[in-house]
Protein backbone atom coordinates (compact mmCIF):
# COMPACT_ATOMS: atom_id res chain seq x y z
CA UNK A 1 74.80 73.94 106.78
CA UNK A 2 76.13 76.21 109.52
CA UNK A 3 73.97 79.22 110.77
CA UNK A 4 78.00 81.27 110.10
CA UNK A 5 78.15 79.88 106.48
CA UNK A 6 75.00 81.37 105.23
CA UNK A 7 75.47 84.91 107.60
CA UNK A 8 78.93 85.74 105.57
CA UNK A 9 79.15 88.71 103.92
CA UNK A 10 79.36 87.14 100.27
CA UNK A 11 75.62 86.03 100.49
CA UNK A 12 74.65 88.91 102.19
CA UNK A 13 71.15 90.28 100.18
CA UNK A 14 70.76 93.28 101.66
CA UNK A 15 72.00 94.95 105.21
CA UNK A 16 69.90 97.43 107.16
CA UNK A 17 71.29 100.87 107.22
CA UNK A 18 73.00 101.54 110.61
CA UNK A 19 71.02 105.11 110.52
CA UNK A 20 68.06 103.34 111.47
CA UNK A 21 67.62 102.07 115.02
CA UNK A 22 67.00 98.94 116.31
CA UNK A 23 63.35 100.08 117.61
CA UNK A 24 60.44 98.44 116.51
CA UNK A 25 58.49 100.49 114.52
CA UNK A 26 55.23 101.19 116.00
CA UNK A 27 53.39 102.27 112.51
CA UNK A 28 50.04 100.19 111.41
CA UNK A 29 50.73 97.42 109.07
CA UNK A 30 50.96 98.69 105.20
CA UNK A 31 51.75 102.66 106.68
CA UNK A 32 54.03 104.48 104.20
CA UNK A 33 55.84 106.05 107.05
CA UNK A 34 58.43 103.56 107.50
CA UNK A 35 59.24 103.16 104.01
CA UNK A 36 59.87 106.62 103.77
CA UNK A 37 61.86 106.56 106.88
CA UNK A 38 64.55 104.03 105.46
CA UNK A 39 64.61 105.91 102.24
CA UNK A 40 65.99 109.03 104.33
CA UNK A 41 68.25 106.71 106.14
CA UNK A 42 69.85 104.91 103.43
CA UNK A 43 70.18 108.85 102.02
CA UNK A 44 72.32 110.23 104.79
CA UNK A 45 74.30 107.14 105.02
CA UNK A 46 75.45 106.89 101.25
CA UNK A 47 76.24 110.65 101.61
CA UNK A 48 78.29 110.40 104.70
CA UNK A 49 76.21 112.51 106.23
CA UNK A 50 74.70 111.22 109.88
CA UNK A 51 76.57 113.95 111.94
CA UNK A 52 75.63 116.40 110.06
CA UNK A 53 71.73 115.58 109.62
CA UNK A 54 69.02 117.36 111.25
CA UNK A 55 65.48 116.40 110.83
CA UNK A 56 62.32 118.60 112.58
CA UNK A 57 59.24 116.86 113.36
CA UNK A 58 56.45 118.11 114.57
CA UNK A 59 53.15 116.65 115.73
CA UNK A 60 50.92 113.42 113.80
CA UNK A 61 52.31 110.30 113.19
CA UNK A 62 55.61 112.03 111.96
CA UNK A 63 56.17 112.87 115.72
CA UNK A 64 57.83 109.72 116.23
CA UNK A 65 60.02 109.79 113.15
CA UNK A 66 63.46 110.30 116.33
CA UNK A 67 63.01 106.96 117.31
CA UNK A 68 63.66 105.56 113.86
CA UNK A 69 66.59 107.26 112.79
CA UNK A 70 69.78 107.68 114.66
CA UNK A 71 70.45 111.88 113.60
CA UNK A 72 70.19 115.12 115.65
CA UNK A 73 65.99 115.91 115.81
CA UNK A 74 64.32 118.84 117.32
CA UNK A 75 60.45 118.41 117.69
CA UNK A 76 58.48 121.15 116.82
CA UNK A 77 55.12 122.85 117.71
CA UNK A 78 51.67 121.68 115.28
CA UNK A 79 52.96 123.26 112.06
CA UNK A 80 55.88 125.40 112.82
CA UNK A 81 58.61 122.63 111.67
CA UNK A 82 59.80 125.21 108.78
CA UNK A 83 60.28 127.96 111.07
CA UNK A 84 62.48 125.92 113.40
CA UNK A 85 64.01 124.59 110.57
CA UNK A 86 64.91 127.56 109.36
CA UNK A 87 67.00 128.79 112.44
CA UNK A 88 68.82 125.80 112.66
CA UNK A 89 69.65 126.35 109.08
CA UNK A 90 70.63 129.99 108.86
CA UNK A 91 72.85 129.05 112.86
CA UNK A 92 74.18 125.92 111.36
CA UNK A 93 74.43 126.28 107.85
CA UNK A 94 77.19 123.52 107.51
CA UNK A 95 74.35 121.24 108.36
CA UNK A 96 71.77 119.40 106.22
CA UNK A 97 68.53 120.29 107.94
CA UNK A 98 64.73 118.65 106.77
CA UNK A 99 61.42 118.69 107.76
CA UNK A 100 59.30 115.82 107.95
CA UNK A 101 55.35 116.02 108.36
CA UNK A 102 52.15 115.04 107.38
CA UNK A 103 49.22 116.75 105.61
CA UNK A 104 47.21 117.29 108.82
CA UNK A 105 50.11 119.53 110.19
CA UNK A 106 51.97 120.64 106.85
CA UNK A 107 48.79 121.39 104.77
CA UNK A 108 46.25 122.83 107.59
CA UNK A 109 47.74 124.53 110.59
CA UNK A 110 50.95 124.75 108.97
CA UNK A 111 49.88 126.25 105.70
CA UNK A 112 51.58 130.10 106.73
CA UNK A 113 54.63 128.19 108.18
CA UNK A 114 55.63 126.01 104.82
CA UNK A 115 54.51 129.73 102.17
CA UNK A 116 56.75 131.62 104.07
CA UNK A 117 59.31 129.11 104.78
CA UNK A 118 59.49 128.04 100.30
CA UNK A 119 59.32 132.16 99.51
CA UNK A 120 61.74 132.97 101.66
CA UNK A 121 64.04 130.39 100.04
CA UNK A 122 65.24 128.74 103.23
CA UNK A 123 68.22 126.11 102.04
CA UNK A 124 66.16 122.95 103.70
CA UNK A 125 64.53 119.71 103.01
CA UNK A 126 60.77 119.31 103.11
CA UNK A 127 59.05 115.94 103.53
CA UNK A 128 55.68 116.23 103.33
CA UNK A 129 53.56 113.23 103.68
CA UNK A 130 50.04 113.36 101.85
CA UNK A 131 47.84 110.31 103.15
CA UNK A 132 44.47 112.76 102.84
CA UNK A 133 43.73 112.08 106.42
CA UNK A 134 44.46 112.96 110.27
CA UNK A 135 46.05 109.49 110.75
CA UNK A 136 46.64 109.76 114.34
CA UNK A 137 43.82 111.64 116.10
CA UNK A 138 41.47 109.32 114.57
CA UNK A 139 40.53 109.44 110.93
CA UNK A 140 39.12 113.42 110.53
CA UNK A 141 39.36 115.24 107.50
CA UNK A 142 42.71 116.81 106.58
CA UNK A 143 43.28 119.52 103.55
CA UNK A 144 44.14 117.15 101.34
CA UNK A 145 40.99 114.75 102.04
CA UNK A 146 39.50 114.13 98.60
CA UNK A 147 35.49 115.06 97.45
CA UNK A 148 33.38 112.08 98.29
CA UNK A 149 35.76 110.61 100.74
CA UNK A 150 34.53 109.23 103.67
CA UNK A 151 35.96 110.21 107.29
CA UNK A 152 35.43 110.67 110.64
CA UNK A 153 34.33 114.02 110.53
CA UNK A 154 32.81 113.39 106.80
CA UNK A 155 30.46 110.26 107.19
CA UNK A 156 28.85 111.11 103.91
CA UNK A 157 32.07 112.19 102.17
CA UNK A 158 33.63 116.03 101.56
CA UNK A 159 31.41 117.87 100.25
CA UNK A 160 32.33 120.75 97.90
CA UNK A 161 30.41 123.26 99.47
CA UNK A 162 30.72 122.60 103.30
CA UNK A 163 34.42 121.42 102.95
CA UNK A 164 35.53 123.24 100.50
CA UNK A 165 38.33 121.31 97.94
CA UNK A 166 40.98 119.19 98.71
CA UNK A 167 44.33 121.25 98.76
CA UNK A 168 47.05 120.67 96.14
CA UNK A 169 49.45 122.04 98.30
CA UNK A 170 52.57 121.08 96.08
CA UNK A 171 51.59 122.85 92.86
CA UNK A 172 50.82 126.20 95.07
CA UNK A 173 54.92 125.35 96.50
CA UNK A 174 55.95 125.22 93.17
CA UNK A 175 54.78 128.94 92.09
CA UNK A 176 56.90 130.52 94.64
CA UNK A 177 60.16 132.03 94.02
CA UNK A 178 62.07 130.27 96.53
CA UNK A 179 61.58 127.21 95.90
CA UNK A 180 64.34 124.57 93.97
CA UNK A 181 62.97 121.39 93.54
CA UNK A 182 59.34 120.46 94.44
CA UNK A 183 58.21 117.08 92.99
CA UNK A 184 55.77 114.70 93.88
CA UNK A 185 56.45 110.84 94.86
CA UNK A 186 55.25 107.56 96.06
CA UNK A 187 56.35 104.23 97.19
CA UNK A 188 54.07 101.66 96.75
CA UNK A 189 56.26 99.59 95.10
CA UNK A 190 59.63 99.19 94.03
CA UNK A 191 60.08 101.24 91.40
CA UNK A 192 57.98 104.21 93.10
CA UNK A 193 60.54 103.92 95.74
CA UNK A 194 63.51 103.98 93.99
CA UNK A 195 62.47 107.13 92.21
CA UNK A 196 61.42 108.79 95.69
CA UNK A 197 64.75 107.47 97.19
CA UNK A 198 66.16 110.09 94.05
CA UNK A 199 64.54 112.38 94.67
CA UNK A 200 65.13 112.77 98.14
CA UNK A 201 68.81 112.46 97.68
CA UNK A 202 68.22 115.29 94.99
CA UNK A 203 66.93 117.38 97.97
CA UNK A 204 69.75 116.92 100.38
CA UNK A 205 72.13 117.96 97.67
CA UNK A 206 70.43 120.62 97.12
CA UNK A 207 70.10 122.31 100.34
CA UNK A 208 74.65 122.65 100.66
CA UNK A 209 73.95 124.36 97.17
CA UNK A 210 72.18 127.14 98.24
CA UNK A 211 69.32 126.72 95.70
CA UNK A 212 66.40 127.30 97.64
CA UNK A 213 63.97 125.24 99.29
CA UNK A 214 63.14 121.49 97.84
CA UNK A 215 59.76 120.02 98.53
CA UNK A 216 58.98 116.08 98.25
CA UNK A 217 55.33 115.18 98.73
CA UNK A 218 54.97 111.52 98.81
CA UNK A 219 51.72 110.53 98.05
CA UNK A 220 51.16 107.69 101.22
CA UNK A 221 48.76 105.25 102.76
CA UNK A 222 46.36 105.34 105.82
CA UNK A 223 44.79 102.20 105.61
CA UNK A 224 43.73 102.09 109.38
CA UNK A 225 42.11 105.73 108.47
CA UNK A 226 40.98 104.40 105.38
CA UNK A 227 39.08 101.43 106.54
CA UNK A 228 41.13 99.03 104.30
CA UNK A 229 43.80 96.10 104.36
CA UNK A 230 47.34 97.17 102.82
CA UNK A 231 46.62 95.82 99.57
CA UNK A 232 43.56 97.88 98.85
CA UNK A 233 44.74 100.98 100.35
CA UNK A 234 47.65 100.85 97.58
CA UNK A 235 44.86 100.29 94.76
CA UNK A 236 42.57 102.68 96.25
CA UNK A 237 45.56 105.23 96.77
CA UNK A 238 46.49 104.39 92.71
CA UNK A 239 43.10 104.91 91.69
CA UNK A 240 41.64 108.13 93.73
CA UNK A 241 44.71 110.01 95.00
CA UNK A 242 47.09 109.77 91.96
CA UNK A 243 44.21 111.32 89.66
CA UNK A 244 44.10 114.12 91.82
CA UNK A 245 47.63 114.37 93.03
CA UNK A 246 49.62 112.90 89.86
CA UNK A 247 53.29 111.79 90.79
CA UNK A 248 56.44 113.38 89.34
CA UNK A 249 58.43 116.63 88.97
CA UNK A 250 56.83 119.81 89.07
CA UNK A 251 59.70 122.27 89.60
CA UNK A 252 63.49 121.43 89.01
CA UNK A 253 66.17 124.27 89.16
């Protein structure tokens, strides 16, 4: 059989999205980043929406998020992706406008930026990726970093009283005012992603409806952070994070 025969259209399975480049991605085997990144993708694209898509991120593996998908980005400083997101928003407000970042910058040096951002009601997309751990800058502790786990900066585990608790960041988001549609989401397999895929399209809608900020944590994997092949990092993740930081909606307006 002919290379052509098999390539036609009729037996085509399944096509990449054109929203996502052609770049390799650079993420460590088993990551959740770049499922998350073709979930957004295939978004924008069934909404029509690639010229009129701007994502913010700031610094952490999410830095790199521009080379993946073919839309307007503006990088931000550590943390301060709502703030920037919010003046694109309220100068461009024909524009859907989202935030995507990681616990380390979202839940730590970020924490004023994201409150203030969700009470004000700014009509934007957050992304907020929860792996429990500074994936990037080698494995430290991050705010969401649960008792007992082991990390660079916590050989013998968090500990309650030096470390305080892990943050559940999400369930503070959902108290405030300004705030939509905050829901929590995975996607370590398929039917965790096609429910985060929903939700995130959820989100974009929301944002041209002038509801209010909507918030997606999606509960992800570190397994270079975590020590652990891609296969136990999704049991492990199932296990200890889930318990702690159970998927599903929390606030829907």
């Amino acid at each position: 059989m002919d290379i052509k025969d098999i390539i036609k259209e009729e037996n085509k399975v399944y096509g990449k999205t054109p929203v996502l480049t052609d770049n390799v991605m650079h993420y460590c085997p088993g990551c959740s980043h770049g499922v998350i990144h073709k979930l957004i993708a295939e978004v924008i694209e069934e909404m029509g929406i690639q010229d009129k898509t701007v994502g913010v991120s700031p610094v952490g593996c999410a830095v790199l998020a521009y080379n993946y998908l073919d839309i307007d980005w503006e990088e931000a400083a550590h943390g301060r992706a709502p703030a920037l997101a919010t003046a694109i928003k309220r100068l461009n407000p024909e524009k859907y406008v989202f935030t995507y970042q990681g616990d380390g910058d979202l839940a730590s040096i970020g924490a004023g930026e994201i409150m203030h951002a969700c009470n004000r009601g700014e009509n934007i997309v957050v992304i907020f990726v929860n792996n429990a751990i500074y994936g990037m800058t080698g494995g430290q502790m991050a705010p969401t970093t649960l008792l007992g786990m082991v990390t660079a900066t916590t050989p013998y585990g968090r500990n309650a009283e030096l470390n305080g608790y892990p943050l559940k960041l999400t369930e503070l988001i959902a108290q405030l005012d300004g705030t939509c549609y905050v829901t929590r989401q995975s996607v370590q397999n398929p039917v965790a992603v096609r429910k985060a895929k929903k939700a995130i399209r959820k989100a974009f809608e929301n944002s041209m409806m002038k509801k209010g900020t909507s918030f997606i944590e999606v509960v992800g994997t570190c397994n270079s952070g975590w020590k652990m092949n891609p296969v136990k990092a999704n049991q492990w993740m199932e296990e200890n994070m889930f318990p702690k930081y159970p998927v599903g909606d929390i606030k829907d307006i």
